[in-house]
PDB file of N, CA and C in Angstrom:
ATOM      1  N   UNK A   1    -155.916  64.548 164.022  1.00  0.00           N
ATOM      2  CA  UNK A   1    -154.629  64.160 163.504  1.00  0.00           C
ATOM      3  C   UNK A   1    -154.099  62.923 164.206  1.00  0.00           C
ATOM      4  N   UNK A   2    -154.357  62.977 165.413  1.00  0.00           N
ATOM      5  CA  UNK A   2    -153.837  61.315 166.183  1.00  0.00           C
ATOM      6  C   UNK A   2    -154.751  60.739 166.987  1.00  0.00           C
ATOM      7  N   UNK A   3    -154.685  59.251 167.138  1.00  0.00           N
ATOM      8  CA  UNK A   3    -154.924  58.494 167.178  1.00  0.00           C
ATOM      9  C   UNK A   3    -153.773  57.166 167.356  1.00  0.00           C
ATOM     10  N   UNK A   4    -154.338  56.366 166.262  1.00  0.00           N
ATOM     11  CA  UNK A   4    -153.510  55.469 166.263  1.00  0.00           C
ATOM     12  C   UNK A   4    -152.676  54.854 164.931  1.00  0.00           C
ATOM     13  N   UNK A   5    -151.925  54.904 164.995  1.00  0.00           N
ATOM     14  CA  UNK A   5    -150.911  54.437 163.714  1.00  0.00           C
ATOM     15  C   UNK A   5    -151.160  52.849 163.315  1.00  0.00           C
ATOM     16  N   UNK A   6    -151.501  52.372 162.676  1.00  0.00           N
ATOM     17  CA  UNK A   6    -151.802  50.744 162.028  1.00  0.00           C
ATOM     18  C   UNK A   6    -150.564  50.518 160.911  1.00  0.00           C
ATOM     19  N   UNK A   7    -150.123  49.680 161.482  1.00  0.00           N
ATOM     20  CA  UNK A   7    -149.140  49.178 160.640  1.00  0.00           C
ATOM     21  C   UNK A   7    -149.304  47.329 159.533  1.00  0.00           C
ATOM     22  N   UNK A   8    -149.404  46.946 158.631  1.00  0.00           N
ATOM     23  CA  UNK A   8    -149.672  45.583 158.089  1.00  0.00           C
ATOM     24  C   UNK A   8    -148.954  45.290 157.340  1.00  0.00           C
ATOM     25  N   UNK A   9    -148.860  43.767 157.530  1.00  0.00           N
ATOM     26  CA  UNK A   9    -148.159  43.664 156.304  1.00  0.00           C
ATOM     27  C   UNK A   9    -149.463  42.788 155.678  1.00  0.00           C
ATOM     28  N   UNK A  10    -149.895  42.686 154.125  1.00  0.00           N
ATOM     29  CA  UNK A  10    -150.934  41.973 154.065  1.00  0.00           C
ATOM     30  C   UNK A  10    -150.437  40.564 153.578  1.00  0.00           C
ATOM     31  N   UNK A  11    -151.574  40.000 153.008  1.00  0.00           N
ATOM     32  CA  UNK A  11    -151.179  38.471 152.575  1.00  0.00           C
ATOM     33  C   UNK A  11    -150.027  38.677 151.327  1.00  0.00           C
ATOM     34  N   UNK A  12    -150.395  39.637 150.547  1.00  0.00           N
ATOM     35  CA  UNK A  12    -149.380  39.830 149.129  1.00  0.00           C
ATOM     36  C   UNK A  12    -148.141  40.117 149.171  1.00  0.00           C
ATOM     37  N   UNK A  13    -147.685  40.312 151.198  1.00  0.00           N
ATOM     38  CA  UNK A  13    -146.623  40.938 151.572  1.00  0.00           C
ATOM     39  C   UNK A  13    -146.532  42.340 151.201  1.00  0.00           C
ATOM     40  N   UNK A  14    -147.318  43.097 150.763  1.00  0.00           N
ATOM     41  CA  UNK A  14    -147.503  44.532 150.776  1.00  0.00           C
ATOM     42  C   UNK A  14    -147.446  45.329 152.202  1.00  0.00           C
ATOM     43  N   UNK A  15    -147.075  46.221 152.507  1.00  0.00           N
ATOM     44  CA  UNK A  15    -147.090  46.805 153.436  1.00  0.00           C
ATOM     45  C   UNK A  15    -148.393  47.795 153.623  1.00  0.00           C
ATOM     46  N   UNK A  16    -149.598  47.794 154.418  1.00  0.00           N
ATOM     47  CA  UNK A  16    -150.213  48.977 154.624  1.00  0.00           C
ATOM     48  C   UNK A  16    -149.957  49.916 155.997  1.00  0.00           C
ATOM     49  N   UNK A  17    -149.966  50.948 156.137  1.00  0.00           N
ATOM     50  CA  UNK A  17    -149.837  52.124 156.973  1.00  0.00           C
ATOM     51  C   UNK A  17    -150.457  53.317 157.052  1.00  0.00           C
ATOM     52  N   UNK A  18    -151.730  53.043 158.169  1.00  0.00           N
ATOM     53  CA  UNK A  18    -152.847  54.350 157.854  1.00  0.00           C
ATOM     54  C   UNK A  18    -152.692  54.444 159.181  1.00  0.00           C
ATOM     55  N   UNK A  19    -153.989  55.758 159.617  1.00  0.00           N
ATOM     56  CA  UNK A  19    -154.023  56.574 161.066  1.00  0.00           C
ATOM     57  C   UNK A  19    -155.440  56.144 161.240  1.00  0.00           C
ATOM     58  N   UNK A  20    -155.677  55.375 162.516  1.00  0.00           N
ATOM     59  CA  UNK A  20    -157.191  55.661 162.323  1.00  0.00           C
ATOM     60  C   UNK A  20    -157.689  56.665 163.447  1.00  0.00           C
ATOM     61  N   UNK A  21    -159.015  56.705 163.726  1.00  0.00           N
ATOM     62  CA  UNK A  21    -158.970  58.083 164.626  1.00  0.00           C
ATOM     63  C   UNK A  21    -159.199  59.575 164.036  1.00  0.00           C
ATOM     64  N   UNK A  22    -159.652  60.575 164.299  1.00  0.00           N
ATOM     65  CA  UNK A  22    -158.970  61.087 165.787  1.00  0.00           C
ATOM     66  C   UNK A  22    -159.978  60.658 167.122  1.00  0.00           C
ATOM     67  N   UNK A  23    -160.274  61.158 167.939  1.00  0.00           N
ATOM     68  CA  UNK A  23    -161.010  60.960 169.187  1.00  0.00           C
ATOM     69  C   UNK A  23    -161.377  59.975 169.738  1.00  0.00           C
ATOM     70  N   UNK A  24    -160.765  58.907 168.764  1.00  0.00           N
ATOM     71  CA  UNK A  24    -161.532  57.272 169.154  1.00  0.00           C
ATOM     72  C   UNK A  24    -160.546  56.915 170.560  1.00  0.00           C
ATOM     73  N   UNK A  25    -159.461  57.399 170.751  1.00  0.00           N
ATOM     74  CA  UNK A  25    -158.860  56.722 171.836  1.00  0.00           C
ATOM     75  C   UNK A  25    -158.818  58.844 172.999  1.00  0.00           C
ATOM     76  N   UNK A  26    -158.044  59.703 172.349  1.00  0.00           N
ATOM     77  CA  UNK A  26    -157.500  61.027 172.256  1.00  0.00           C
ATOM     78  C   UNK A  26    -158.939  62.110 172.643  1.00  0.00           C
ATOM     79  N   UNK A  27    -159.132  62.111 173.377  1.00  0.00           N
ATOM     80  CA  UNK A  27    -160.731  62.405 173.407  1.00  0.00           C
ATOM     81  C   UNK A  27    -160.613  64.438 174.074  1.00  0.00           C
ATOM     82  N   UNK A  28    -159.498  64.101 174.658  1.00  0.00           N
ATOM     83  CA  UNK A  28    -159.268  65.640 175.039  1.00  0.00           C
ATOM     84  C   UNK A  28    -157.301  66.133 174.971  1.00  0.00           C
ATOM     85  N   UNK A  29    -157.067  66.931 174.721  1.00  0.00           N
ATOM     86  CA  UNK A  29    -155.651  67.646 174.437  1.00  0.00           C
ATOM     87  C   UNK A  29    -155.031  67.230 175.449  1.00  0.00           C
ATOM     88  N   UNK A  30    -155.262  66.878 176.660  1.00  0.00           N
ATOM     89  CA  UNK A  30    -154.364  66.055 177.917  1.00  0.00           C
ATOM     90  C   UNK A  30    -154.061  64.625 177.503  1.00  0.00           C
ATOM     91  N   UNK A  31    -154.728  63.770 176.786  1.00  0.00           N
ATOM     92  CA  UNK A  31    -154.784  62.225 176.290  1.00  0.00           C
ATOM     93  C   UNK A  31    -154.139  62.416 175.342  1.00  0.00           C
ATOM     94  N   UNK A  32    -154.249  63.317 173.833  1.00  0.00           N
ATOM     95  CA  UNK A  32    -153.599  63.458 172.662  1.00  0.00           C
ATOM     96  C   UNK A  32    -152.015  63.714 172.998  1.00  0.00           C
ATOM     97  N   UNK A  33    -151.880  64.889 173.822  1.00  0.00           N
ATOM     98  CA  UNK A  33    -150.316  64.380 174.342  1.00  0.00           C
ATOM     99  C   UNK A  33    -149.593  63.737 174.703  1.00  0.00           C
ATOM    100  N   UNK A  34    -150.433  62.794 175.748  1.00  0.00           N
ATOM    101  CA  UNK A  34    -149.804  61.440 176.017  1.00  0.00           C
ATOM    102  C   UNK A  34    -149.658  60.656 175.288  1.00  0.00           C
ATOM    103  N   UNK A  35    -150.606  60.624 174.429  1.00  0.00           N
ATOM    104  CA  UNK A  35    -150.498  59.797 173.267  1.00  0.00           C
ATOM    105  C   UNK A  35    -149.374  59.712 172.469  1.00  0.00           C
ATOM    106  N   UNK A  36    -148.782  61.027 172.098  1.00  0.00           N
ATOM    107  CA  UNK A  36    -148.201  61.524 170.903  1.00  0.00           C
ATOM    108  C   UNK A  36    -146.485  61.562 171.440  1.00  0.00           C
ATOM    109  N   UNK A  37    -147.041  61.449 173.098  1.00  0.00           N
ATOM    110  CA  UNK A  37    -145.359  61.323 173.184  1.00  0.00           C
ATOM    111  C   UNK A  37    -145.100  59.739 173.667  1.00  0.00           C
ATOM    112  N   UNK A  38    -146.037  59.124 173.665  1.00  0.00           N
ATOM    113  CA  UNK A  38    -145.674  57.577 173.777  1.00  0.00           C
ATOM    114  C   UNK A  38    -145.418  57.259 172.433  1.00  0.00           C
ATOM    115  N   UNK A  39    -146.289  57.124 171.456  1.00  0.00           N
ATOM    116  CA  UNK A  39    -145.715  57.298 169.995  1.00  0.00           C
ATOM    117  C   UNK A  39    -144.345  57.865 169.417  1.00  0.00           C
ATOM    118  N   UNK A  40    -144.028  58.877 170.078  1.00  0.00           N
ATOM    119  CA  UNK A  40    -142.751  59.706 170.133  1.00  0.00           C
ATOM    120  C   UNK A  40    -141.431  58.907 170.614  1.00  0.00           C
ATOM    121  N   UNK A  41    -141.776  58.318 171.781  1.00  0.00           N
ATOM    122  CA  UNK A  41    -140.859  57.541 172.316  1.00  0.00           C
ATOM    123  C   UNK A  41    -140.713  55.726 171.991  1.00  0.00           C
ATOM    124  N   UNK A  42    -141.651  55.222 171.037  1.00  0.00           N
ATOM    125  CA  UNK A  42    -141.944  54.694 170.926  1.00  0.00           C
ATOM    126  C   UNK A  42    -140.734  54.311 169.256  1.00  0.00           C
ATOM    127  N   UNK A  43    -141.160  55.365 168.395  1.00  0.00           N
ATOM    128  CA  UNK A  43    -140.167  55.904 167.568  1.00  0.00           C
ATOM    129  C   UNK A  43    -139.006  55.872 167.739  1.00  0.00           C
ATOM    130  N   UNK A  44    -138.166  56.543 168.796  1.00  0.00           N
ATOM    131  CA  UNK A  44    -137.321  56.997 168.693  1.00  0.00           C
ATOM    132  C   UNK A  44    -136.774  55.854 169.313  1.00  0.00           C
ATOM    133  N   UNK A  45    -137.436  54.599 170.644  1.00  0.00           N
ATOM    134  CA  UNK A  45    -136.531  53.330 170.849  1.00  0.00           C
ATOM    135  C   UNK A  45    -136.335  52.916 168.906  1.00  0.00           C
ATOM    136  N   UNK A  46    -137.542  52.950 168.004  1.00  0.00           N
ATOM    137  CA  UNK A  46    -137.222  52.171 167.231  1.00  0.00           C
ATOM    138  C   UNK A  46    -135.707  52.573 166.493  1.00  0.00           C
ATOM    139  N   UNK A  47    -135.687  53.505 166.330  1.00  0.00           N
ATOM    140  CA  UNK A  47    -134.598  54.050 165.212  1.00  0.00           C
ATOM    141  C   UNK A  47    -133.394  53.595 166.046  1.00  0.00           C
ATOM    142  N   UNK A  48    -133.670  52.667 167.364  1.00  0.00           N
ATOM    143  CA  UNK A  48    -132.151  52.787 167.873  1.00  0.00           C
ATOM    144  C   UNK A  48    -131.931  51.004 167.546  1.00  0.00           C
ATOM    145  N   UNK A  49    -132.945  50.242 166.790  1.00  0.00           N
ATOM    146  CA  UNK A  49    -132.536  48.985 165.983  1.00  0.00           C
ATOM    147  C   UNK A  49    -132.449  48.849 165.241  1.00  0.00           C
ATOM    148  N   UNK A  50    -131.238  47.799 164.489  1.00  0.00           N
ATOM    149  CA  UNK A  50    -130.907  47.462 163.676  1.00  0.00           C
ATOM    150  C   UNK A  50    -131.788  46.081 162.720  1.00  0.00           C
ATOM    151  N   UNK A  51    -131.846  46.280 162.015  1.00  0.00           N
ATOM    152  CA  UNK A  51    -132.741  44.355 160.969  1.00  0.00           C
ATOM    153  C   UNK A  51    -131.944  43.455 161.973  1.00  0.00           C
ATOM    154  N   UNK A  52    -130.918  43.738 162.362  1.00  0.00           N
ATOM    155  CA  UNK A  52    -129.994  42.130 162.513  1.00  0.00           C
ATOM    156  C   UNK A  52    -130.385  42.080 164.030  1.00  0.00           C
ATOM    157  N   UNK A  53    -131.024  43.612 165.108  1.00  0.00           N
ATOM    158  CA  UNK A  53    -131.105  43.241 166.136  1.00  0.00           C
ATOM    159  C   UNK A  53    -130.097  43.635 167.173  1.00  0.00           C
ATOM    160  N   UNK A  54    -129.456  44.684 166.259  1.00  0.00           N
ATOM    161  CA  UNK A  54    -127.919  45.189 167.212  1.00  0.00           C
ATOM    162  C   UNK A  54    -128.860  46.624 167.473  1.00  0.00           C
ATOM    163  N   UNK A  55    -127.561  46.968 168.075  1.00  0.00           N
ATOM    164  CA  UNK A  55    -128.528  48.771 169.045  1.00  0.00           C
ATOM    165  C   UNK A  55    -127.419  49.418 167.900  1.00  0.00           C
ATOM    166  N   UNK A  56    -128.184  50.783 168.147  1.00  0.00           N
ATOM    167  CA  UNK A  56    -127.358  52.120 167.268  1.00  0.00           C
ATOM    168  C   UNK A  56    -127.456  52.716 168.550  1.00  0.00           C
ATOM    169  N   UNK A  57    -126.369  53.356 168.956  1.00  0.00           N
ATOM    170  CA  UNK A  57    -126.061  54.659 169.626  1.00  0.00           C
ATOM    171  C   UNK A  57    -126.941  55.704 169.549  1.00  0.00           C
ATOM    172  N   UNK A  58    -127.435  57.098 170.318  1.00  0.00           N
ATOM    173  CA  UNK A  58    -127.944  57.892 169.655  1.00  0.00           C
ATOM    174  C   UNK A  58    -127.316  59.249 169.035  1.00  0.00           C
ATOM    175  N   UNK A  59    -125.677  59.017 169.577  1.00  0.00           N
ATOM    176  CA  UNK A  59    -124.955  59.554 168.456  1.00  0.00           C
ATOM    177  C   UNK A  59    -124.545  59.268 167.320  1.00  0.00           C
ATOM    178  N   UNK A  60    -125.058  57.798 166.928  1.00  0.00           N
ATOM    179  CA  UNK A  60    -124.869  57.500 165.667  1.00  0.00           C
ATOM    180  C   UNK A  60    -125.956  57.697 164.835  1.00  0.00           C
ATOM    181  N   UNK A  61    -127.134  58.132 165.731  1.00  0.00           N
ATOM    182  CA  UNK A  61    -128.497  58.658 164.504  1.00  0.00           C
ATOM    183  C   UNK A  61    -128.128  60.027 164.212  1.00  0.00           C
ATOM    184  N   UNK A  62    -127.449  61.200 164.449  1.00  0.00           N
ATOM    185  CA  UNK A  62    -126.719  62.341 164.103  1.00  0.00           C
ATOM    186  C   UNK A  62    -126.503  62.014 162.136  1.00  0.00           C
ATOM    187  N   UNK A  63    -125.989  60.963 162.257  1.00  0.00           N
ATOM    188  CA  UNK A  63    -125.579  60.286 161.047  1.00  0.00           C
ATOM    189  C   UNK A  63    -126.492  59.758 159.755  1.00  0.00           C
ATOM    190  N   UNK A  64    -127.616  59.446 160.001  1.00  0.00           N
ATOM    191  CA  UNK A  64    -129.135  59.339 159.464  1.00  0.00           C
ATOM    192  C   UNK A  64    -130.066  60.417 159.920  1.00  0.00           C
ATOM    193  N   UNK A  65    -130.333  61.658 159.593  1.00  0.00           N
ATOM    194  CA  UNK A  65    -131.459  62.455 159.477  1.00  0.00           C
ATOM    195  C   UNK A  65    -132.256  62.116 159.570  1.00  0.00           C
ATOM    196  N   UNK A  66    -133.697  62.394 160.604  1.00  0.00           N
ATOM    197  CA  UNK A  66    -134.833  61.411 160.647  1.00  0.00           C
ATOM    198  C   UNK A  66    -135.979  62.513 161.238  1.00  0.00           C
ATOM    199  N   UNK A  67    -136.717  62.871 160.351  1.00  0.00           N
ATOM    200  CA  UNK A  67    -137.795  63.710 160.564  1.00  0.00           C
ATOM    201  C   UNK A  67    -138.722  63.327 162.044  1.00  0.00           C
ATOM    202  N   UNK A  68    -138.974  64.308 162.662  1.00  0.00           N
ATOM    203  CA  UNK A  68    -140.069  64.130 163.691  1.00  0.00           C
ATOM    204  C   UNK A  68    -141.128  63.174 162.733  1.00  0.00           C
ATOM    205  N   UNK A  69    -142.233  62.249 163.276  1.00  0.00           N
ATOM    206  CA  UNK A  69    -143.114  62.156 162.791  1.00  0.00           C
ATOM    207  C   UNK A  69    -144.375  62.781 162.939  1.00  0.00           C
ATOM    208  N   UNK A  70    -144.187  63.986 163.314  1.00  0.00           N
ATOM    209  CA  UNK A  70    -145.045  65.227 164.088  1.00  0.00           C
ATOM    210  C   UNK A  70    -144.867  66.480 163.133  1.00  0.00           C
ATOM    211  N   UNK A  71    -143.945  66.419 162.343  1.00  0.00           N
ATOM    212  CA  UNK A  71    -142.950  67.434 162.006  1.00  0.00           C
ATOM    213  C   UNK A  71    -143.822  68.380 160.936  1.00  0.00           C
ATOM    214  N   UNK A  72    -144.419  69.548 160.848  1.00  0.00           N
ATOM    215  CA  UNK A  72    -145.288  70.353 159.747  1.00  0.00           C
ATOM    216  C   UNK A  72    -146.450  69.776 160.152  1.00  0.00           C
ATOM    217  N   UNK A  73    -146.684  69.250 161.385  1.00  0.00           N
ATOM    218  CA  UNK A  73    -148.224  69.204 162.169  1.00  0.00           C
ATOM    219  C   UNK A  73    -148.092  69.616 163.386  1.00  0.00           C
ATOM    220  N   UNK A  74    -147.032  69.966 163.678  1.00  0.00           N
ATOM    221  CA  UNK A  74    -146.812  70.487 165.479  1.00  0.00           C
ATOM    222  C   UNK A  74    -146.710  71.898 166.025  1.00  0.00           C
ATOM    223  N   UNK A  75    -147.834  72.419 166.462  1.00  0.00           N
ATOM    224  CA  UNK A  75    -147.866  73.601 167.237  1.00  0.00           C
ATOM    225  C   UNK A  75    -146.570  74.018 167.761  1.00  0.00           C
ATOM    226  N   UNK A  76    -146.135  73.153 168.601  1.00  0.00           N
ATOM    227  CA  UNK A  76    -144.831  73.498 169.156  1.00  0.00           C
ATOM    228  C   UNK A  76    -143.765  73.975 168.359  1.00  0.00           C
ATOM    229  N   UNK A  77    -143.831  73.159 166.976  1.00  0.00           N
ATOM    230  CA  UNK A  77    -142.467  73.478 166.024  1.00  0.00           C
ATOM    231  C   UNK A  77    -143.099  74.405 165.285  1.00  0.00           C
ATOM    232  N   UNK A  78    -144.278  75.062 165.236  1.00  0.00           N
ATOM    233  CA  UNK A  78    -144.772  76.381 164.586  1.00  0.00           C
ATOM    234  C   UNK A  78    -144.213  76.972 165.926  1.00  0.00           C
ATOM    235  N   UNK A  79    -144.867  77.425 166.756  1.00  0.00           N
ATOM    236  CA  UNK A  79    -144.294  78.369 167.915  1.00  0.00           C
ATOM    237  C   UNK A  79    -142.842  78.427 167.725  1.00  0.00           C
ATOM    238  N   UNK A  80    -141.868  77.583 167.603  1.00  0.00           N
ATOM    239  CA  UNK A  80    -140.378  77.703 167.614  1.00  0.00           C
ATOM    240  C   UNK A  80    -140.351  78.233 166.429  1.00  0.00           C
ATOM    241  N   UNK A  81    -140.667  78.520 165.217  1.00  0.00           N
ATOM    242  CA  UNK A  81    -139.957  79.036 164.104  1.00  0.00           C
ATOM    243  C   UNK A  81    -139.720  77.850 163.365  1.00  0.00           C
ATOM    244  N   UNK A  82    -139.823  76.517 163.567  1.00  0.00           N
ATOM    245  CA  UNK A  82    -139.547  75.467 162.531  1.00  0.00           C
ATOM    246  C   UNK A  82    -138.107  75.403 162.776  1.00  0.00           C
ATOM    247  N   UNK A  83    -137.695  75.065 163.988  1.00  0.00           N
ATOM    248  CA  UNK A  83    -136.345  74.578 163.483  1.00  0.00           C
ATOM    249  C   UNK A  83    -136.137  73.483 163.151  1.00  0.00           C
ATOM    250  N   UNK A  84    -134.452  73.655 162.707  1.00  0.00           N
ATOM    251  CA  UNK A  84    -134.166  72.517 162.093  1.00  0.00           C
ATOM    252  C   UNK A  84    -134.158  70.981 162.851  1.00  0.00           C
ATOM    253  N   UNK A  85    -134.148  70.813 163.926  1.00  0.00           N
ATOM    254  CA  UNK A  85    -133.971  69.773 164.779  1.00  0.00           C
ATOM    255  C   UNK A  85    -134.768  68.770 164.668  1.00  0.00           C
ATOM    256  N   UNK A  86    -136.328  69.219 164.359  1.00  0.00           N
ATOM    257  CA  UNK A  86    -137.752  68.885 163.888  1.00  0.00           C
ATOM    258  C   UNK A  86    -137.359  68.417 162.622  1.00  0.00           C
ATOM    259  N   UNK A  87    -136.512  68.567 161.813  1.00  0.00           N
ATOM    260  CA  UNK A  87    -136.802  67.792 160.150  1.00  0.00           C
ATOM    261  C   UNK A  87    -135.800  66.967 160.431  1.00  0.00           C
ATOM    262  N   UNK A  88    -134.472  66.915 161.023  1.00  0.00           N
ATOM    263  CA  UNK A  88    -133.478  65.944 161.119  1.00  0.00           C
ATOM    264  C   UNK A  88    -133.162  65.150 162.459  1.00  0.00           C
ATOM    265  N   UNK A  89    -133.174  65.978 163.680  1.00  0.00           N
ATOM    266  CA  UNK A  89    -132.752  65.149 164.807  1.00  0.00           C
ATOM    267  C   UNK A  89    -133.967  65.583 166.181  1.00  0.00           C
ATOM    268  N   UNK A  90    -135.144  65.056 165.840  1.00  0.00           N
ATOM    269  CA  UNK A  90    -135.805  65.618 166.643  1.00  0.00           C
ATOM    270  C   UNK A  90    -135.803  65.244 168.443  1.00  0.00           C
ATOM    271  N   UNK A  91    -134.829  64.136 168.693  1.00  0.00           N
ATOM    272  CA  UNK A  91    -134.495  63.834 170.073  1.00  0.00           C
ATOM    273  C   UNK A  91    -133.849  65.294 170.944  1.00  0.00           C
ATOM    274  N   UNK A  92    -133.135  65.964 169.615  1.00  0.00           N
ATOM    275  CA  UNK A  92    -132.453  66.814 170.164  1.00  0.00           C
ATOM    276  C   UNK A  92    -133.030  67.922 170.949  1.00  0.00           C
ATOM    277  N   UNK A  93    -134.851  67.985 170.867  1.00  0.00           N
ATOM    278  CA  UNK A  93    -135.489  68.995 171.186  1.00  0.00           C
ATOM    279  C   UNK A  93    -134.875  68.599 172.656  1.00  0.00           C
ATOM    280  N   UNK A  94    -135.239  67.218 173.244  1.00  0.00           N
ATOM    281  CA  UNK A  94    -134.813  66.920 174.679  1.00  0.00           C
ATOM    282  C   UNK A  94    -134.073  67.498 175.349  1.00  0.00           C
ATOM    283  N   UNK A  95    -133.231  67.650 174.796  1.00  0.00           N
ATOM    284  CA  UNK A  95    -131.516  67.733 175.527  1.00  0.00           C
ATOM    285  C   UNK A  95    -131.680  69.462 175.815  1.00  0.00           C
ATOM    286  N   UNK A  96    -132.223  70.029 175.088  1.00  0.00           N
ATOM    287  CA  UNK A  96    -131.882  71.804 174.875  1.00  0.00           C
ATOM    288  C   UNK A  96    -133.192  72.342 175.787  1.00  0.00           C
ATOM    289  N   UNK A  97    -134.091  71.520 176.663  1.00  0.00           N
ATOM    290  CA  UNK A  97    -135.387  72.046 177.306  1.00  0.00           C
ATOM    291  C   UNK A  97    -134.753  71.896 178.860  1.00  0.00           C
ATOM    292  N   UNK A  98    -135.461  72.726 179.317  1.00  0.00           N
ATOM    293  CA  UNK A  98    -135.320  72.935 180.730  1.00  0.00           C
ATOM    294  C   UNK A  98    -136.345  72.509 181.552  1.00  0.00           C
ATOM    295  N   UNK A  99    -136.063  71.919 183.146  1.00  0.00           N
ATOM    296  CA  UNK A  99    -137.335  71.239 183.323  1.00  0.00           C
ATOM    297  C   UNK A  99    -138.188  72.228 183.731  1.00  0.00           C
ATOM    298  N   UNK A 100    -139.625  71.199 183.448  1.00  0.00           N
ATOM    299  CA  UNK A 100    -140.580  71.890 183.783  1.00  0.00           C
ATOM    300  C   UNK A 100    -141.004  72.564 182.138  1.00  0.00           C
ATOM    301  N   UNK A 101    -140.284  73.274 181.957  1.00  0.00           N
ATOM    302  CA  UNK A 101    -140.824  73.641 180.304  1.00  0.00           C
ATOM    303  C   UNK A 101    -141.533  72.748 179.170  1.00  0.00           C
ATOM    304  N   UNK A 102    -142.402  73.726 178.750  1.00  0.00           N
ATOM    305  CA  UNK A 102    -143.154  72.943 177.539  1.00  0.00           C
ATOM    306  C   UNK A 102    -142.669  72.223 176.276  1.00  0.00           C
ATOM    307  N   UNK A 103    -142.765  71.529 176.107  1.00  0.00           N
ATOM    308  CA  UNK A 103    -141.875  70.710 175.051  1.00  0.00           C
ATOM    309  C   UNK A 103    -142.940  69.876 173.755  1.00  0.00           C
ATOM    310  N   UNK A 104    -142.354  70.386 172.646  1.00  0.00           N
ATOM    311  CA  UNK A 104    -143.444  69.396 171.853  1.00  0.00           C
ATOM    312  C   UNK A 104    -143.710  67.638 172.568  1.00  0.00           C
ATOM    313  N   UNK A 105    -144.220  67.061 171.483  1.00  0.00           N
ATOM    314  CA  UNK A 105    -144.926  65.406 171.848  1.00  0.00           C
ATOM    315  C   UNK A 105    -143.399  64.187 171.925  1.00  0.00           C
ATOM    316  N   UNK A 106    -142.187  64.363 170.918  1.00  0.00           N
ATOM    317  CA  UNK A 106    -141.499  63.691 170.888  1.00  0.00           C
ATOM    318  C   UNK A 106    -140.503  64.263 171.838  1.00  0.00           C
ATOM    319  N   UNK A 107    -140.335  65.529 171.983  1.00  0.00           N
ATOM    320  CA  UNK A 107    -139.192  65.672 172.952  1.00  0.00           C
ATOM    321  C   UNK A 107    -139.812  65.206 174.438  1.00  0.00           C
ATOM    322  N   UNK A 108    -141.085  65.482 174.916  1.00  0.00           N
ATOM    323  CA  UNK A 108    -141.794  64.490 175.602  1.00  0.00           C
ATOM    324  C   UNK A 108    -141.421  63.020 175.920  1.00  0.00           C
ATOM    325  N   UNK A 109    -141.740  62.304 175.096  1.00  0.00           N
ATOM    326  CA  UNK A 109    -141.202  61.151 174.682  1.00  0.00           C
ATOM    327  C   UNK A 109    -140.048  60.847 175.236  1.00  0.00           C
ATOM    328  N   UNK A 110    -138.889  61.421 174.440  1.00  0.00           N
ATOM    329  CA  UNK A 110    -137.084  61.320 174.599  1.00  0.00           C
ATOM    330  C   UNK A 110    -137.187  60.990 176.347  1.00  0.00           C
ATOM    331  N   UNK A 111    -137.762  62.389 176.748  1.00  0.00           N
ATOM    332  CA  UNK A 111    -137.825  62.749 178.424  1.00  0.00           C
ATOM    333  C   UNK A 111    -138.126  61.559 178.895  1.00  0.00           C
ATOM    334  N   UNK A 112    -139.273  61.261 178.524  1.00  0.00           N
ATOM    335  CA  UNK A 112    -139.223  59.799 179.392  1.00  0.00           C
ATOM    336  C   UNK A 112    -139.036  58.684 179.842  1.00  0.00           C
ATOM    337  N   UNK A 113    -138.019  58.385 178.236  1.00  0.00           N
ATOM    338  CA  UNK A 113    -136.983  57.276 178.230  1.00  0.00           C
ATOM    339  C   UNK A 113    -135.738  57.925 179.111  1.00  0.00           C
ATOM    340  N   UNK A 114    -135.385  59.143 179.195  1.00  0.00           N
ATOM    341  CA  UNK A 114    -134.333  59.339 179.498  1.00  0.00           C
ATOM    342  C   UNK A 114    -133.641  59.744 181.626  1.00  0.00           C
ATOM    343  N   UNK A 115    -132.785  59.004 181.587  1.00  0.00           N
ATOM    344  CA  UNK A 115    -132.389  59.486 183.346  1.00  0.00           C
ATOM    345  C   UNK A 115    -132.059  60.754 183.050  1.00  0.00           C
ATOM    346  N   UNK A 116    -133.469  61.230 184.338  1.00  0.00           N
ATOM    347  CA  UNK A 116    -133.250  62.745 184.439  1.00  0.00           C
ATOM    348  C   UNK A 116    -131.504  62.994 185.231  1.00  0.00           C
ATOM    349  N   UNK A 117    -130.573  62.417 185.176  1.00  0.00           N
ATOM    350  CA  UNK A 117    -129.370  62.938 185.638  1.00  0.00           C
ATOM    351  C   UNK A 117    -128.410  63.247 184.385  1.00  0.00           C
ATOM    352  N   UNK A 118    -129.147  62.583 183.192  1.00  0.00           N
ATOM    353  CA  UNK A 118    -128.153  62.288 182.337  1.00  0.00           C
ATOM    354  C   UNK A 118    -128.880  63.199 180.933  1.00  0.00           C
ATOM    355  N   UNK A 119    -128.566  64.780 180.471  1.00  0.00           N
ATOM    356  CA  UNK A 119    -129.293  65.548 180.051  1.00  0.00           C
ATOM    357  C   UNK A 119    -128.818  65.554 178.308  1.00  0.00           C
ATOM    358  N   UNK A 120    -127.196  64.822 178.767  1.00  0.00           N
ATOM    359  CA  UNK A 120    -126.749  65.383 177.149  1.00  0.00           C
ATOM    360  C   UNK A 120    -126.486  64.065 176.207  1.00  0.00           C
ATOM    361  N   UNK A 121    -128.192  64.212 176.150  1.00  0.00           N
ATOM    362  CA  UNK A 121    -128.212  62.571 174.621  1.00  0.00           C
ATOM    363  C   UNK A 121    -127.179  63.229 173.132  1.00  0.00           C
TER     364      UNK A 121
END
């Protein structure tokens, strides 16, 4: 399932967006996590720009619903029951984990952008 995300725009200005992979970079379940939460965090800086280049708050993504990109492929959000946090605000897994606890790939992520003093994104 991961790897690497390819993003293009081609000559026609079409957009392409495929996965290539799996194992080409992800070779064992310790790498695929890292992976998936650099991707994770990687995401979640994006959603905090604007086209024009201004920042969004991350209480103003509350306001735009924005699916994990993990979301109905993640062990973790099977083990939880599928909550809702996973289809709309998946930073939020961050804020509600305790340290040391297991955390899917994007709440991962959040964690590592975030000062561990400062818990309530």
């Amino acid at each position: 399932m991961l790897d690497c995300l390819v993003i293009q725009v081609k000559p026609n200005e079409a957009l392409d967006m495929y996965w290539i992979g799996p194992g080409l970079i992800a070779r064992d379940d310790n790498i695929a996590s890292c992976l998936g939460a650099l991707q994770s965090a990687l995401h979640f800086n994006q959603l905090h720009l604007k086209i024009d280049a201004s920042a969004v708050s991350t209480k103003e993504l509350k306001s735009k619903p924005t699916p994990c990109p993990f979301s109905g492929g993640c062990q973790q959000e099977r083990n939880d029951q599928y909550p809702e946090a996973c289809k709309s605000t998946p930073w939020m897994r961050f804020s509600t984990s305790s340290p040391g606890e297991q955390v899917c790939w994007y709440a991962a992520g959040v964690k590592a952008l975030s000062n561990p003093a400062n818990r309530n994104i």
